[in-house]
C-alpha atoms as a PDB file:
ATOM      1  CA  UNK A   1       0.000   0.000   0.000  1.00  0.00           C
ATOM      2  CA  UNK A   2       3.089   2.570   1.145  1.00  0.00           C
ATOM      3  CA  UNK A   3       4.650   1.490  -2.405  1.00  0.00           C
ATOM      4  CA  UNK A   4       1.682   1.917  -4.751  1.00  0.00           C
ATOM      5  CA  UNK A   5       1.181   5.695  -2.614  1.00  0.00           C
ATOM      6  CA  UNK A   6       4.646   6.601  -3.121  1.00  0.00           C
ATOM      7  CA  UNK A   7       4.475   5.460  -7.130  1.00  0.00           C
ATOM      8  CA  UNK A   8       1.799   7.333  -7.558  1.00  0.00           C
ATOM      9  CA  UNK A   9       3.128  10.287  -5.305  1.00  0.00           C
ATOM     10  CA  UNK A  10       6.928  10.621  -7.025  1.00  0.00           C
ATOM     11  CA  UNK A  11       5.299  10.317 -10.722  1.00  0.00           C
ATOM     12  CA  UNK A  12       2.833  13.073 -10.183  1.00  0.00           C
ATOM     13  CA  UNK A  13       5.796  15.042  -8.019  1.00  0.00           C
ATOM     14  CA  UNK A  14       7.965  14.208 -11.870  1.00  0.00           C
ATOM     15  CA  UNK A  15       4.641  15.113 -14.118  1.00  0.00           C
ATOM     16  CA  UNK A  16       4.477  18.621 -11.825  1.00  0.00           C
ATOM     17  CA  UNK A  17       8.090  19.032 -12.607  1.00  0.00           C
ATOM     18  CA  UNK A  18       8.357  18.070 -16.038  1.00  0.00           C
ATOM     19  CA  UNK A  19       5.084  20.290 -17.090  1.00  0.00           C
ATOM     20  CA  UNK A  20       6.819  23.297 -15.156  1.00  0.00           C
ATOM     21  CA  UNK A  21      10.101  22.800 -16.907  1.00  0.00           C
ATOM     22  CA  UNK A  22       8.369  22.470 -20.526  1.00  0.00           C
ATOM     23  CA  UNK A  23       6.681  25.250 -20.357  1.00  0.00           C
ATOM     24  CA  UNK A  24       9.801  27.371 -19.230  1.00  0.00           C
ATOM     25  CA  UNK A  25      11.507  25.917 -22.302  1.00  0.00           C
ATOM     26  CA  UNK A  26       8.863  27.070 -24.795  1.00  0.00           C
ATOM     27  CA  UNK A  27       9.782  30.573 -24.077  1.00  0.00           C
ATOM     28  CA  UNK A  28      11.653  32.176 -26.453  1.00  0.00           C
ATOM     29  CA  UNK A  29      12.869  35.873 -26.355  1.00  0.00           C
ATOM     30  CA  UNK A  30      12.733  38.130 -29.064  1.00  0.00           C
ATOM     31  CA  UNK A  31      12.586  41.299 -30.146  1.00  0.00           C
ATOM     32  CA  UNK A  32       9.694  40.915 -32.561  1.00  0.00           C
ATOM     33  CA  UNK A  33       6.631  39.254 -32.860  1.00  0.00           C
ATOM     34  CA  UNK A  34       5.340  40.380 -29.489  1.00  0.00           C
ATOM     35  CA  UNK A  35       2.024  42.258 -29.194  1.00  0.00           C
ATOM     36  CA  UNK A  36       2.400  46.305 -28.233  1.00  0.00           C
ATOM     37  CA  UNK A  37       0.291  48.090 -26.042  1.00  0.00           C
ATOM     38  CA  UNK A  38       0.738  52.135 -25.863  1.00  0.00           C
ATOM     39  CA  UNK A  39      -0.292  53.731 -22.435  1.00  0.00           C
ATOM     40  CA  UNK A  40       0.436  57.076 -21.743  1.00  0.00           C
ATOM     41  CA  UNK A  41       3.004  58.003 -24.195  1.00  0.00           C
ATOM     42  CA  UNK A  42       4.288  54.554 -23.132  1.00  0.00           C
ATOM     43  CA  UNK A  43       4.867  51.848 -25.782  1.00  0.00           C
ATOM     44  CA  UNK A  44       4.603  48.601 -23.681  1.00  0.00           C
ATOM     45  CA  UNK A  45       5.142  44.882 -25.076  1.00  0.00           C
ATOM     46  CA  UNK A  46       3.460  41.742 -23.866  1.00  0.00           C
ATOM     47  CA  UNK A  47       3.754  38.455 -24.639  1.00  0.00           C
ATOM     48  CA  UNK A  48       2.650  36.363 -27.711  1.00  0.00           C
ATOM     49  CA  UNK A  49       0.885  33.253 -26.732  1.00  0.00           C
ATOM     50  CA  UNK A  50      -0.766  30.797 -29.020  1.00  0.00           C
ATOM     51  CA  UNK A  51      -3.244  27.939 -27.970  1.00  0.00           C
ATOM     52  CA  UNK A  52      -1.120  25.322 -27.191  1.00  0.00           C
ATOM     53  CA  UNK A  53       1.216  27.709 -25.211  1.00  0.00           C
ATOM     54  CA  UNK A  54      -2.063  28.737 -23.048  1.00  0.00           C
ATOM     55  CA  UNK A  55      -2.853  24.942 -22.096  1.00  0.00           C
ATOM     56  CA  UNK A  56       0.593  24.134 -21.480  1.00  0.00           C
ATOM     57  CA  UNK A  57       1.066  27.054 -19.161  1.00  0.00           C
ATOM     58  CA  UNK A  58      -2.630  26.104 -17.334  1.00  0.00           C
ATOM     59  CA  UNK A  59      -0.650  22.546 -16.592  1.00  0.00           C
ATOM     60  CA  UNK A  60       2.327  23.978 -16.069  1.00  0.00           C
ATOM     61  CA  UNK A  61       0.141  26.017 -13.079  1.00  0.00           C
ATOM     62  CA  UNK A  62      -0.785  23.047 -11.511  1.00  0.00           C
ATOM     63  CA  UNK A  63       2.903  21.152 -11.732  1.00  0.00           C
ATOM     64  CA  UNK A  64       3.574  24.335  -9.754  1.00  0.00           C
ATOM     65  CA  UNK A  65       1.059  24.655  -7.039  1.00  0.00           C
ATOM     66  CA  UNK A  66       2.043  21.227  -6.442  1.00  0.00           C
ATOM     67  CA  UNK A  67       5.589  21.531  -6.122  1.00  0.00           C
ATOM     68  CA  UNK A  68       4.612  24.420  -3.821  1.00  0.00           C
ATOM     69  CA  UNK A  69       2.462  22.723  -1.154  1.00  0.00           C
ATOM     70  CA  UNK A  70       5.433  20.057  -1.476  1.00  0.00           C
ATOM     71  CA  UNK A  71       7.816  22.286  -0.928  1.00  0.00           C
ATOM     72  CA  UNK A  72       5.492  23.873   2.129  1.00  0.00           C
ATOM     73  CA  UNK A  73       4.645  20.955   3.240  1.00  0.00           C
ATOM     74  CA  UNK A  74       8.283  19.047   3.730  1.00  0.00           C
ATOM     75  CA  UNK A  75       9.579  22.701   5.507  1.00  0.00           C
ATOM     76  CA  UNK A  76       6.129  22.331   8.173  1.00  0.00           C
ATOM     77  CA  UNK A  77       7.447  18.385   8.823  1.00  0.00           C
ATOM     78  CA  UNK A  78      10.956  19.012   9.218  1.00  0.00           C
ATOM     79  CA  UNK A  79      10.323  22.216  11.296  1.00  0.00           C
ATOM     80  CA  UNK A  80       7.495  20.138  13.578  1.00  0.00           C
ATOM     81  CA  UNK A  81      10.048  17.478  14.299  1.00  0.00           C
ATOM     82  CA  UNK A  82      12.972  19.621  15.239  1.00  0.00           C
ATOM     83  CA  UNK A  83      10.790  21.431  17.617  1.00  0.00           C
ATOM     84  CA  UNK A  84       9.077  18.568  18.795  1.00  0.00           C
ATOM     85  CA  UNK A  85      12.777  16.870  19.914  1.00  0.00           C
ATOM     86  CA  UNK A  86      14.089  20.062  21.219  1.00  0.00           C
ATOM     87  CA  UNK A  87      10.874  19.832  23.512  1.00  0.00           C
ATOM     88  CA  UNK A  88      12.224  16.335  24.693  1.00  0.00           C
ATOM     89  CA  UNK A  89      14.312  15.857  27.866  1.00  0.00           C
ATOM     90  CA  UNK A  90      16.185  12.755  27.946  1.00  0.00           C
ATOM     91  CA  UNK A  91      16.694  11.246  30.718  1.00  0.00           C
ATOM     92  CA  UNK A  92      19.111   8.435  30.276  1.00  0.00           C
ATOM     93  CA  UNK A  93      18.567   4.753  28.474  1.00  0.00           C
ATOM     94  CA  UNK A  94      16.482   2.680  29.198  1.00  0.00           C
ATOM     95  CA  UNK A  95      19.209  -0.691  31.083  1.00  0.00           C
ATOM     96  CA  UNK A  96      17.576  -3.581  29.438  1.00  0.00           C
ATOM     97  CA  UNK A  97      17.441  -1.702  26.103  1.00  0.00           C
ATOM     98  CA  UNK A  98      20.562   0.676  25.655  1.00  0.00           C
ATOM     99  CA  UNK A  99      19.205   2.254  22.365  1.00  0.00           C
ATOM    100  CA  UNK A 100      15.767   3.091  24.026  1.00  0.00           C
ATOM    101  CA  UNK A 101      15.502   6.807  25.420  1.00  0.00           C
ATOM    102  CA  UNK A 102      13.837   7.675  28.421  1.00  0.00           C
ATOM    103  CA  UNK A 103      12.167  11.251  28.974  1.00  0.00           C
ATOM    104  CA  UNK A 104      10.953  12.845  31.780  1.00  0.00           C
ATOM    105  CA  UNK A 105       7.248  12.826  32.398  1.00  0.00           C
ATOM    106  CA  UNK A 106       5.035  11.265  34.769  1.00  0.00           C
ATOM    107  CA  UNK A 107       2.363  10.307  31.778  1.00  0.00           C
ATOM    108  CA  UNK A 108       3.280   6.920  30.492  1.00  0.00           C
ATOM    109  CA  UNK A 109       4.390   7.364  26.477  1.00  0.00           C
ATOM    110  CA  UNK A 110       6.121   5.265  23.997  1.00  0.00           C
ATOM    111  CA  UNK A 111       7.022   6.661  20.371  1.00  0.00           C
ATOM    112  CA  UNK A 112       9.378   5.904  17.718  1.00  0.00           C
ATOM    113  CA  UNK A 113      10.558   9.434  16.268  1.00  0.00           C
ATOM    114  CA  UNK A 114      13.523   9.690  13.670  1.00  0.00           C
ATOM    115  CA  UNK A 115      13.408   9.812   9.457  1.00  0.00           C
ATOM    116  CA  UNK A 116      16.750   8.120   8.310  1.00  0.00           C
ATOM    117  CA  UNK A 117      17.673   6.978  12.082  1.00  0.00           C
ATOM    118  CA  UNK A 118      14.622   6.753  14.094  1.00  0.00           C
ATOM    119  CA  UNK A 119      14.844   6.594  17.844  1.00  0.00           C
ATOM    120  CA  UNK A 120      12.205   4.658  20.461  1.00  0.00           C
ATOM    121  CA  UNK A 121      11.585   6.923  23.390  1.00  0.00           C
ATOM    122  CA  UNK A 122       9.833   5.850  26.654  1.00  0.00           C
ATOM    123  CA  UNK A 123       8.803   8.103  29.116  1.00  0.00           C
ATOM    124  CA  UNK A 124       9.553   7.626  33.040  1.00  0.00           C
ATOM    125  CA  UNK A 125       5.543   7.408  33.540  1.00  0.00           C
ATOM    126  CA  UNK A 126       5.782   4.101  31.606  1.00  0.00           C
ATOM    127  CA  UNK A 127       8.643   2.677  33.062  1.00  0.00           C
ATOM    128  CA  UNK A 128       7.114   3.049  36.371  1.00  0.00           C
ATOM    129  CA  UNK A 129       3.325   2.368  35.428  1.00  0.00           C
ATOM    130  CA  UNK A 130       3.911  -1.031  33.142  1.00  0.00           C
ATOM    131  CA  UNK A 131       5.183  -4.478  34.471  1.00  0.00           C
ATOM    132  CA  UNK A 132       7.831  -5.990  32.655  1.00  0.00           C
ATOM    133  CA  UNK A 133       5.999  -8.328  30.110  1.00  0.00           C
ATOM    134  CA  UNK A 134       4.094  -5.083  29.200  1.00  0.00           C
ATOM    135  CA  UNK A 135       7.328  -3.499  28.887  1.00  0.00           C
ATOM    136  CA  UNK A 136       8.338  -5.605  26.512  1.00  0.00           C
ATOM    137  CA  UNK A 137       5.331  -5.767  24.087  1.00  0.00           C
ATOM    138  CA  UNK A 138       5.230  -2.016  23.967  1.00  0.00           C
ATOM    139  CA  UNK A 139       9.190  -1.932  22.913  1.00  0.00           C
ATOM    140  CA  UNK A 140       8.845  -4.406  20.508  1.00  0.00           C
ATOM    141  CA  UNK A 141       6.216  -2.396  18.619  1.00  0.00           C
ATOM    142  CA  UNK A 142       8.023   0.418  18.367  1.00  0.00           C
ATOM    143  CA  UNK A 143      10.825  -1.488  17.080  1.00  0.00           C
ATOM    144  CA  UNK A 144       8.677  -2.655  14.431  1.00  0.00           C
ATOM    145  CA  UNK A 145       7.913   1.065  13.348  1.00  0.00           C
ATOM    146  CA  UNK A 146      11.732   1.707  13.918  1.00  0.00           C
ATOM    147  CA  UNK A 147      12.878  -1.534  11.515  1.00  0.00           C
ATOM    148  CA  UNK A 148      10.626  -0.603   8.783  1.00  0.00           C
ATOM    149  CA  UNK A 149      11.039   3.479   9.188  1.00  0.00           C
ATOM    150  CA  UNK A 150       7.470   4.349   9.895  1.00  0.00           C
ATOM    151  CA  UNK A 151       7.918   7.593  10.941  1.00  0.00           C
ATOM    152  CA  UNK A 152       9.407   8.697   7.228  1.00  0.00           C
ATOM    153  CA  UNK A 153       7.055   6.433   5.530  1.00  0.00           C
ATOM    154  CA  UNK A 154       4.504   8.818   7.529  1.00  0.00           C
ATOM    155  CA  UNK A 155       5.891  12.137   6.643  1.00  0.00           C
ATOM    156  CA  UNK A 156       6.095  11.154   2.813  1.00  0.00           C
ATOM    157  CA  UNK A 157       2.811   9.989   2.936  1.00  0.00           C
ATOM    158  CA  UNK A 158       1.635  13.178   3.938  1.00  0.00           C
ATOM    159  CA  UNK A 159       3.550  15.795   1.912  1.00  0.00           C
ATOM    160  CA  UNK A 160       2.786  13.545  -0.978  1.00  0.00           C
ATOM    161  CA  UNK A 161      -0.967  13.429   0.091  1.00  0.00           C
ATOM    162  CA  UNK A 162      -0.892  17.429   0.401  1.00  0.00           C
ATOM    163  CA  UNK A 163       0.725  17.776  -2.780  1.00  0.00           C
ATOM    164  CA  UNK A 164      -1.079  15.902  -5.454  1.00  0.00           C
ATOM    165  CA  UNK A 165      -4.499  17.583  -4.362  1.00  0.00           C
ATOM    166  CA  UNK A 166      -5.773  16.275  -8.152  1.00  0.00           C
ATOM    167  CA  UNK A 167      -5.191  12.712  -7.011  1.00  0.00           C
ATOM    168  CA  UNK A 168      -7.226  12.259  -3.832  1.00  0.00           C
ATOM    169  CA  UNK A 169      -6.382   8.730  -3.775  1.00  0.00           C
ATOM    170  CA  UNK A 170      -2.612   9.400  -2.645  1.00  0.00           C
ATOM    171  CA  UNK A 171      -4.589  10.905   1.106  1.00  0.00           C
ATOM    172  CA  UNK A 172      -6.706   7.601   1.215  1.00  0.00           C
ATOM    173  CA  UNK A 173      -3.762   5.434   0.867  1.00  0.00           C
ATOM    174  CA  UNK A 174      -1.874   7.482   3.293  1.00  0.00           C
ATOM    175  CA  UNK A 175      -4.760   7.257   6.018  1.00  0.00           C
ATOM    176  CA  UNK A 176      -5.362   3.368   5.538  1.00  0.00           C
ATOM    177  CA  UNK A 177      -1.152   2.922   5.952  1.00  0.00           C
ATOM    178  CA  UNK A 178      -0.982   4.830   8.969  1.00  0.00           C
ATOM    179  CA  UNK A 179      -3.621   2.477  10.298  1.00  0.00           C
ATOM    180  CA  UNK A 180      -2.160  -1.070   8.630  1.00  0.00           C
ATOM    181  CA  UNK A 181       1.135   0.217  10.022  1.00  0.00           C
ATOM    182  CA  UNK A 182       0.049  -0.045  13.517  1.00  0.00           C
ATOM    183  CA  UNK A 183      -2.222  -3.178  13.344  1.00  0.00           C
ATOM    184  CA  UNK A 184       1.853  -4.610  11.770  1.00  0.00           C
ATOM    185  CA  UNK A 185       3.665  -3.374  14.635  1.00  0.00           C
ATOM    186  CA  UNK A 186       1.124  -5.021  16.947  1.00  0.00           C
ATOM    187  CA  UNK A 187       1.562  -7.958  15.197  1.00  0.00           C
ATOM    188  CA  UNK A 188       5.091  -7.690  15.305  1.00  0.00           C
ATOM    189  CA  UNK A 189       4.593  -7.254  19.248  1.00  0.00           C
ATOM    190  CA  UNK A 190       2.458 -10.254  19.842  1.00  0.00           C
ATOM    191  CA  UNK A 191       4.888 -12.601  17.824  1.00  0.00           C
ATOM    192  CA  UNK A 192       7.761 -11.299  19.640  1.00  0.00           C
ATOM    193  CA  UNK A 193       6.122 -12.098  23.353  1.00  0.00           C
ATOM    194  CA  UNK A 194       5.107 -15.112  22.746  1.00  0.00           C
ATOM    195  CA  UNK A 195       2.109 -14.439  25.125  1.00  0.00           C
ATOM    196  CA  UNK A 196      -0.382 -13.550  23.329  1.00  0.00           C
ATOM    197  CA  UNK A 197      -2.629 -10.479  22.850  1.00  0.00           C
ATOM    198  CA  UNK A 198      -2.827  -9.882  26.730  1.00  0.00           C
ATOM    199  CA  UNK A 199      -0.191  -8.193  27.366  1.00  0.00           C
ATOM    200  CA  UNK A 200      -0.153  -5.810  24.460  1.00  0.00           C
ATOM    201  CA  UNK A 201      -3.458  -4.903  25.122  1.00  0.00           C
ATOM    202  CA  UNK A 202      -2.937  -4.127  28.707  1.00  0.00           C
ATOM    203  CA  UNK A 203      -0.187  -1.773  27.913  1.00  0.00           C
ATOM    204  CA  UNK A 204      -2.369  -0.201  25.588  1.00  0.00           C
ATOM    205  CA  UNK A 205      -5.124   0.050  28.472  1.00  0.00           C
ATOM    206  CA  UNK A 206      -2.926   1.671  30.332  1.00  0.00           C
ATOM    207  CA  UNK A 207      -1.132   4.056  27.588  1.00  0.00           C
ATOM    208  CA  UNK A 208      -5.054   5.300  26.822  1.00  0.00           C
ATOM    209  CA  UNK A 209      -6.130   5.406  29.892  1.00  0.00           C
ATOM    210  CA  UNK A 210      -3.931   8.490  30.397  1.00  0.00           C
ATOM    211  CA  UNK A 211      -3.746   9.690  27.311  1.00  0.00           C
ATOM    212  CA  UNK A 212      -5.225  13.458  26.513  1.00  0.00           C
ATOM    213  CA  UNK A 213      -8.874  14.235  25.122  1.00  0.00           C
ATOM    214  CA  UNK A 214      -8.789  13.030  21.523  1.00  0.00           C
ATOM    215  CA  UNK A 215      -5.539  11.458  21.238  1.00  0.00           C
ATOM    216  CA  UNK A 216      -6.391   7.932  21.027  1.00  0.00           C
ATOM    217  CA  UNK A 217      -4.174   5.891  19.591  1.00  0.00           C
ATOM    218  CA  UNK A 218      -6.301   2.780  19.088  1.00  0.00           C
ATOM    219  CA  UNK A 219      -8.793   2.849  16.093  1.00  0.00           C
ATOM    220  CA  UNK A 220     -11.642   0.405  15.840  1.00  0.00           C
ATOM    221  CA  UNK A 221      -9.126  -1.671  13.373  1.00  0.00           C
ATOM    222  CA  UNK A 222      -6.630  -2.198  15.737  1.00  0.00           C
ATOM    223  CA  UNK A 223      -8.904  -3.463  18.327  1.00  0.00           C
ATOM    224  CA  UNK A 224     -10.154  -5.920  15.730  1.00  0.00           C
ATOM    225  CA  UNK A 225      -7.147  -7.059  14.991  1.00  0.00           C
ATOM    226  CA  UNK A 226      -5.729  -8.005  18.608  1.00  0.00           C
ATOM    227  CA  UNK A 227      -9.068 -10.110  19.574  1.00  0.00           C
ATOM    228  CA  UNK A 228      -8.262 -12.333  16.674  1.00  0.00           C
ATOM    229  CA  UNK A 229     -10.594 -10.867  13.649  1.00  0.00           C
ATOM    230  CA  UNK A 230      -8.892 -10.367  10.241  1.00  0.00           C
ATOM    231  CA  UNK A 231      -8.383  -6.836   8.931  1.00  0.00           C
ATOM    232  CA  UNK A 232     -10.544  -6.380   5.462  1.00  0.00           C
ATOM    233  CA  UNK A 233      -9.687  -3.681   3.064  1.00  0.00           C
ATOM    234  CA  UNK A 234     -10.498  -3.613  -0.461  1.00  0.00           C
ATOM    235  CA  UNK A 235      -8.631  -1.277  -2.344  1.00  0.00           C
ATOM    236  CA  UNK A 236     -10.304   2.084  -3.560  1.00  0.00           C
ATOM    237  CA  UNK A 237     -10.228   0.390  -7.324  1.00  0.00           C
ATOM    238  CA  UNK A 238     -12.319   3.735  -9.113  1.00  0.00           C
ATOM    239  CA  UNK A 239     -10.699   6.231  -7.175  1.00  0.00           C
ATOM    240  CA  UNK A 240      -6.961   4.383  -8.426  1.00  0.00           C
ATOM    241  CA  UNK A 241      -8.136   4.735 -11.776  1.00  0.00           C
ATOM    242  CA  UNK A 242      -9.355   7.940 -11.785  1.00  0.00           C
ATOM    243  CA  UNK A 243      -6.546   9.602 -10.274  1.00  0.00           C
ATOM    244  CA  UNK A 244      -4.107   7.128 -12.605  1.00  0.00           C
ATOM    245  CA  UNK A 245      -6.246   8.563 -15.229  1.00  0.00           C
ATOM    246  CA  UNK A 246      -5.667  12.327 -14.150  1.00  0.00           C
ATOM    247  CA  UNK A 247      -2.067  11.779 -13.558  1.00  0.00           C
ATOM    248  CA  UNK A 248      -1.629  10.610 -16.890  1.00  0.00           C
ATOM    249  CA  UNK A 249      -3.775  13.176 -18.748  1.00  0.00           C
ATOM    250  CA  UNK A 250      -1.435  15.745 -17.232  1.00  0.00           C
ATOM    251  CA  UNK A 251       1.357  14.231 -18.161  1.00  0.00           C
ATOM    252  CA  UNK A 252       0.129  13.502 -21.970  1.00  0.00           C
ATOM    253  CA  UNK A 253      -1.205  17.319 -22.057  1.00  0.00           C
ATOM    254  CA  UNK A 254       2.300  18.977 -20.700  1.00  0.00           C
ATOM    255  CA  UNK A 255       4.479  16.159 -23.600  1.00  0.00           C
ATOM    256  CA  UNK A 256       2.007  16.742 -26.615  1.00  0.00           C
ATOM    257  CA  UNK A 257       1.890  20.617 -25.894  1.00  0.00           C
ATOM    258  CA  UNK A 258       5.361  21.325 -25.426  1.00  0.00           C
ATOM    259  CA  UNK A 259       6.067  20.066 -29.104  1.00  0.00           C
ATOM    260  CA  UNK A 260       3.497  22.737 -30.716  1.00  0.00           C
ATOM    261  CA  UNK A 261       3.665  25.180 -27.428  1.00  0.00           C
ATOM    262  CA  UNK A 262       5.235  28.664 -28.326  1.00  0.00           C
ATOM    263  CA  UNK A 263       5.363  31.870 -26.728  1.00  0.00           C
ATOM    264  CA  UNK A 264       7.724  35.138 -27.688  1.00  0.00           C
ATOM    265  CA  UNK A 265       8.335  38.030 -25.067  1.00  0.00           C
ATOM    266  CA  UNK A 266      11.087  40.595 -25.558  1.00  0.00           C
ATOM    267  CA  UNK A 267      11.550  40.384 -21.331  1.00  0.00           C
ATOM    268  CA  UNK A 268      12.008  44.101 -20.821  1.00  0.00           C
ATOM    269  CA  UNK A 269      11.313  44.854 -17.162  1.00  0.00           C
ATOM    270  CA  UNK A 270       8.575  46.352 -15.901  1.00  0.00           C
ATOM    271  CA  UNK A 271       5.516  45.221 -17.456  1.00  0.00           C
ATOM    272  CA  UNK A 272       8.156  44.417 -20.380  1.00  0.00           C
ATOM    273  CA  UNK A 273       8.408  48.152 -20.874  1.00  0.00           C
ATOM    274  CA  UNK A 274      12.196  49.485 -22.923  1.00  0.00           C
ATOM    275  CA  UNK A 275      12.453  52.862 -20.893  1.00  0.00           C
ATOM    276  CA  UNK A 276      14.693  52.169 -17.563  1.00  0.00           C
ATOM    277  CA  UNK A 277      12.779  55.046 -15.599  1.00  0.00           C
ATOM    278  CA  UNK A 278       9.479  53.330 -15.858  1.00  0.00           C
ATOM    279  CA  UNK A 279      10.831  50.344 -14.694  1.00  0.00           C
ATOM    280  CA  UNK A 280      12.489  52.175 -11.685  1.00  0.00           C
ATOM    281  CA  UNK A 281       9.651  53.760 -10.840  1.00  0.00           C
ATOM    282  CA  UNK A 282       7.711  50.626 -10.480  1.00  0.00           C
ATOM    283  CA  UNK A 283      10.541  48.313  -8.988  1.00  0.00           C
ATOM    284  CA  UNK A 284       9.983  51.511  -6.048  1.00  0.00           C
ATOM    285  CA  UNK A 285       6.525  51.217  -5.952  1.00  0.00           C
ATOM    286  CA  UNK A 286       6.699  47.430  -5.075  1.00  0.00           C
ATOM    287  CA  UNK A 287       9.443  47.530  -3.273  1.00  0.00           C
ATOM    288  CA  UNK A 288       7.038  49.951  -0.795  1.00  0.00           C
ATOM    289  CA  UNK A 289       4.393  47.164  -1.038  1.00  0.00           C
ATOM    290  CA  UNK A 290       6.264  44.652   0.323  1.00  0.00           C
ATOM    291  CA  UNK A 291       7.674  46.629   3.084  1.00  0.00           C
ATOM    292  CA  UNK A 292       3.790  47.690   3.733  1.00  0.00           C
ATOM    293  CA  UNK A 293       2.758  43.936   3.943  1.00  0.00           C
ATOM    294  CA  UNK A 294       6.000  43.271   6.224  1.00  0.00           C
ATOM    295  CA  UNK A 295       4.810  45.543   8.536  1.00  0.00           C
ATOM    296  CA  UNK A 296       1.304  44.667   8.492  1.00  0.00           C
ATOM    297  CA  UNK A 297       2.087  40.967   9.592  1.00  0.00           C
ATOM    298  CA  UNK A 298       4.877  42.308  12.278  1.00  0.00           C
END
């Protein structure tokens, strides 16, 4: 499920690209063959689009509003992790399990936090609160999500799900992983025991029983899963191939109308204007709209 999201997430990521790169190449500067517009004594040129230049520049929009809430979207992640570890205080390792963190905080918590090397942390609250069996089944699914790299699969998941807004499906496989992923770990837990489901879901009693308003951790899935009941899910089969569909409309739009695609400016700054005070005059007048909207959000 993670792979067939992140296909579908890099191609339309390389169909954005490509369809923002095409229509940057069909630009061609020139001296003539633009259109001319005279304003106040002012002769000012503008560019000359045809048809095919129009479409591929509408595509070319969307390749770039994608790349955008990418872009946005990885910064938010990366920024929201850093912040979130430099609210951690470690407290030492954990003696049975060297690589295991432990943080300070009464509230029992176990998470596995890291991209390239993720870390299990424990709090003290757990340490204390859980016996040793419990212990146990609650580090060996976090493990799991370590071995595998959950928390990157995670973040991809949702910059790619942000991203390719024109193919909802990439969000629906996202949410369904997120849930598979911890029904896996589980597994991974009660194979690892050797006990059963008992003590898993024990630990998990007591890591929701003190867990904040809202943040449950343990979806109607999961609690399937650990009393023995298969997990069903049928894959979203019309919403695949309509977004497949999209995704390769885009693509086949951007390639065929890059071939034909033209469009001729003479790139005179501003407003593609030849007379230097006019463009200083303007380049002042934004520069004081900026500053404006600067000081507006200070």
């Amino acid at each position: 499920m993670f792979g067939l999201a992140a296909a579908l997430g890099t191609a339309g990521m390389l169909g954005a690209a490509g369809a923002v790169v095409a229509a940057i190449d069909s630009v061609h500067r020139t001296s003539a063959g633009v259109g001319r517009l005279r304003l106040a004594g002012l002769i000012l040129s503008y560019p000359a689009v045809d048809r095919a230049e129009w479409l591929l520049l509408g595509v070319a929009a969307v390749g770039a509003s994608a790349l955008t809430v990418a872009g946005r979207a990885a910064w938010r992640q990366r920024s929201t992790y850093y912040e979130f570890l430099d609210r951690l205080e470690v407290v030492g390792q954990l003696e049975a399990h060297p690589t295991v963190k432990v943080i300070e905080g009464s509230r029992p918590e176990a998470f596995c936090a890291g991209y390239l090397r993720p870390t299990v942390y424990l709090s003290q609250g757990a340490v204390e609160l859980l016996t040793t069996s419990e212990l146990e089944a609650v580090l060996a699914h976090e493990h799991h999500h370590k071995r595998v790299r959950d928390p990157l699969r995670f973040a991809l998941g949702a910059i790619f799900g942000q991203a390719l807004f024109f193919a909802p499906v990439v969000r629906s496989l996202h949410d369904h992983y997120t849930d598979l992923a911890e029904v896996n770990a589980d597994r991974a837990a009660v194979g690892a025991g050797g006990k059963g489901h008992s003590q898993l879901a024990s630990a998990l009693l007591v890591l929701e029983a003190s867990a904040p308003p809202g943040a449950s951790g343990i979806s109607p899935g999961r609690v399937d899963a650990l009393l023995g009941q298969p997990v069903r899910w049928r894959p979203p089969l019309p919403l695949i191939a309509a977004s497949l569909g999209l995704l390769s409309a885009l693509i086949l739009l951007s390639w065929h109308a890059s071939r034909v695609a033209s469009a001729r400016a003479t790139f005179n700054l501003p407003l593609l204007s030849s007379r230097p005070c006019v463009g200083m005059t303007l380049s002042l007048l934004l520069g004081c709209i900026v500053a404006v909207r600067s000081r507006a959000r200070a």
